[in-house]
Each structure stands twice: as C-alpha cells, then as structure tokens.
C-alpha atoms as a PDB file:
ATOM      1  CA  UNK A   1       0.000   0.000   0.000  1.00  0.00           C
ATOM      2  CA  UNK A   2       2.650   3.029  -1.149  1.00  0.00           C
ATOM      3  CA  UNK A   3       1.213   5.774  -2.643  1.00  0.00           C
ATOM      4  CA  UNK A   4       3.171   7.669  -4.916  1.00  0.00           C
ATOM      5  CA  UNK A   5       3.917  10.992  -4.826  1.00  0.00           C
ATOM      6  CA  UNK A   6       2.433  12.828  -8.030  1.00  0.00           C
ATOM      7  CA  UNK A   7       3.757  16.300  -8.684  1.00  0.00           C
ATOM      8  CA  UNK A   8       2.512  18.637 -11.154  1.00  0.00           C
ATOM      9  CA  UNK A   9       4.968  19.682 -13.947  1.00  0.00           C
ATOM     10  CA  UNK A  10       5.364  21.110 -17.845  1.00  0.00           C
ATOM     11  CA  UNK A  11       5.925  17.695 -20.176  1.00  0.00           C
ATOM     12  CA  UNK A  12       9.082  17.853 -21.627  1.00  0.00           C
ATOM     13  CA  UNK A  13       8.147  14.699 -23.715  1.00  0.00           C
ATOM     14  CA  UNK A  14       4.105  15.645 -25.024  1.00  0.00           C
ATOM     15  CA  UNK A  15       4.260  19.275 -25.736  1.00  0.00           C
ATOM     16  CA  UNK A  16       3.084  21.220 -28.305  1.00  0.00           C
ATOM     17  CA  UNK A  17       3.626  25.026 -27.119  1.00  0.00           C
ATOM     18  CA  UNK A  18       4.788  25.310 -23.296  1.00  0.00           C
ATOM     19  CA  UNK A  19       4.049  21.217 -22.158  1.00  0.00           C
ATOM     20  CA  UNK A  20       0.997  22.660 -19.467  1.00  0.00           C
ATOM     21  CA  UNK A  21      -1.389  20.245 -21.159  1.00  0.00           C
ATOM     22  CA  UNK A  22       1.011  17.103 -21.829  1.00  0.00           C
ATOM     23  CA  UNK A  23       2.033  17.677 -17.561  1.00  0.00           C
ATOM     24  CA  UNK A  24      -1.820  18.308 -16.620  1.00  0.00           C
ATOM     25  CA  UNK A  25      -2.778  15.137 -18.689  1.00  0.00           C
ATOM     26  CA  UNK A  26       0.094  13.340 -17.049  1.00  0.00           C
ATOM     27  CA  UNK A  27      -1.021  14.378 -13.561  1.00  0.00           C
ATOM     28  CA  UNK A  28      -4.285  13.747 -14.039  1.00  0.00           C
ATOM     29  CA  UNK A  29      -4.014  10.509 -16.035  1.00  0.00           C
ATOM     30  CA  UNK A  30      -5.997  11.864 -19.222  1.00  0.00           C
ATOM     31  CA  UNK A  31      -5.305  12.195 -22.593  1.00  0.00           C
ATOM     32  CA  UNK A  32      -3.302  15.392 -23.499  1.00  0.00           C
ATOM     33  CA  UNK A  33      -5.694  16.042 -26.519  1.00  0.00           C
ATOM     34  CA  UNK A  34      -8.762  16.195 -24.591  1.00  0.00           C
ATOM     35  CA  UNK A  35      -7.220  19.091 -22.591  1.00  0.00           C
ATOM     36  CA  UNK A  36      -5.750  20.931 -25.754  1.00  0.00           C
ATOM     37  CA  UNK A  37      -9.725  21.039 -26.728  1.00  0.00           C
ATOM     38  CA  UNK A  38     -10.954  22.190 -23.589  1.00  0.00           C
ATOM     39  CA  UNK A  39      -8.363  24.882 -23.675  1.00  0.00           C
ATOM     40  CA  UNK A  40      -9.529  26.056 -27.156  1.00  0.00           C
ATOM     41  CA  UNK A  41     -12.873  25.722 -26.256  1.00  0.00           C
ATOM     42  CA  UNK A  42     -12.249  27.914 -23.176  1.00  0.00           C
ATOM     43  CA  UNK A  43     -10.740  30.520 -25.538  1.00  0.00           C
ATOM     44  CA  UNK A  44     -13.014  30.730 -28.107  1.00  0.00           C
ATOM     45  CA  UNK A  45     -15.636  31.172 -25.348  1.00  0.00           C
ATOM     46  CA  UNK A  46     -14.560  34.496 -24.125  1.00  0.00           C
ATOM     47  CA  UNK A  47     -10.924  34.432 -24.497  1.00  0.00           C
ATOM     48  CA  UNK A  48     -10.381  32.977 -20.792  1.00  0.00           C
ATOM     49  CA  UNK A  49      -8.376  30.286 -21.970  1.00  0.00           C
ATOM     50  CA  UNK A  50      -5.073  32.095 -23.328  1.00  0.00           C
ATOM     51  CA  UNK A  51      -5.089  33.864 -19.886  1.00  0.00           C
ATOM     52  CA  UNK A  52      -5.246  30.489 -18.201  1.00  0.00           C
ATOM     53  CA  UNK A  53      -2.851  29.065 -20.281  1.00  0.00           C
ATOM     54  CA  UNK A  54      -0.490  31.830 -19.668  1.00  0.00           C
ATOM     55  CA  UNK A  55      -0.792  31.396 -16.383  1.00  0.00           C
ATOM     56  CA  UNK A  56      -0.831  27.775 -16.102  1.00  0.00           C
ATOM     57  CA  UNK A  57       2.675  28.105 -18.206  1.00  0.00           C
ATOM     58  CA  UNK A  58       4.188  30.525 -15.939  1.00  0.00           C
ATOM     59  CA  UNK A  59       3.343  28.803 -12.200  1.00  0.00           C
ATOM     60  CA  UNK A  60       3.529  25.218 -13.290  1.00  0.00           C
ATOM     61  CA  UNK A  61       7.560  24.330 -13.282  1.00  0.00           C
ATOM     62  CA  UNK A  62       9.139  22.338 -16.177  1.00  0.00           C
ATOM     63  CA  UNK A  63       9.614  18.416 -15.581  1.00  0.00           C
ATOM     64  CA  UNK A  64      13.250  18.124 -14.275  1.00  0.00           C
ATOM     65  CA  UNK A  65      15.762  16.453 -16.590  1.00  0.00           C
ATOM     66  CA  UNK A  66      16.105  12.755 -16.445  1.00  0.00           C
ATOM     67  CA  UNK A  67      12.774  12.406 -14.092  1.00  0.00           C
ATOM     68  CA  UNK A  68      11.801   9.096 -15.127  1.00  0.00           C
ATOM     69  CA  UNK A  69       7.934  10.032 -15.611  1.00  0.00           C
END
C-alpha cells in the first residue's frame, strides 16, 4: 500500500507550445488532446483560456531532466 507521490509539472516529452497540457494530462491521467480542446474551447468562449494558459505556463515548473515520468 505506497502511494506515490504525483507532482505537477510542464511535459518535456508531449508538448506542443509550453508542455501545461502534456504535464496536466500526465497528472491527471488523461489524454493530453482532450485538454488541448478544452483549452480552445475555453478561448473561443470568451478568451479565458489564453489567460489560463499563460498562467498555467508561468506557475507550473518544467519536468526536471532525467525524471523518469
């Protein structure tokens, strides 16, 4: 019974712009893709999404080299 620690990082591996979706789906066990769509859904829906994003991409740190995620 170990639970393992999960943290929260940018992908290095599934990114497309800044690796917040690849590290959220990661984290969260879920497809990437699905969260790339809810972004741009979130965008297109009153432009909250790019601010999230930004946000997301400036708080969330980048997955340490040779982490073995």
């Amino acid at each position: 019974m170990t639970e393992e620690l999960r943290r929260l990082y940018r992908s290095r591996r599934d990114r497309i712009i800044g690796g917040v979706c690849g590290g959220l789906g990661e984290y969260f066990k879920v497809d990437p893709v699905l969260l790339r769509v809810l972004w741009a859904v979130m965008f297109f829906a009153g432009g909250m999404g790019l601010l999230a994003y930004i946000i997301a991409w400036i708080i969330v740190p980048e997955e340490p080299v040779g982490s073995g995620q």
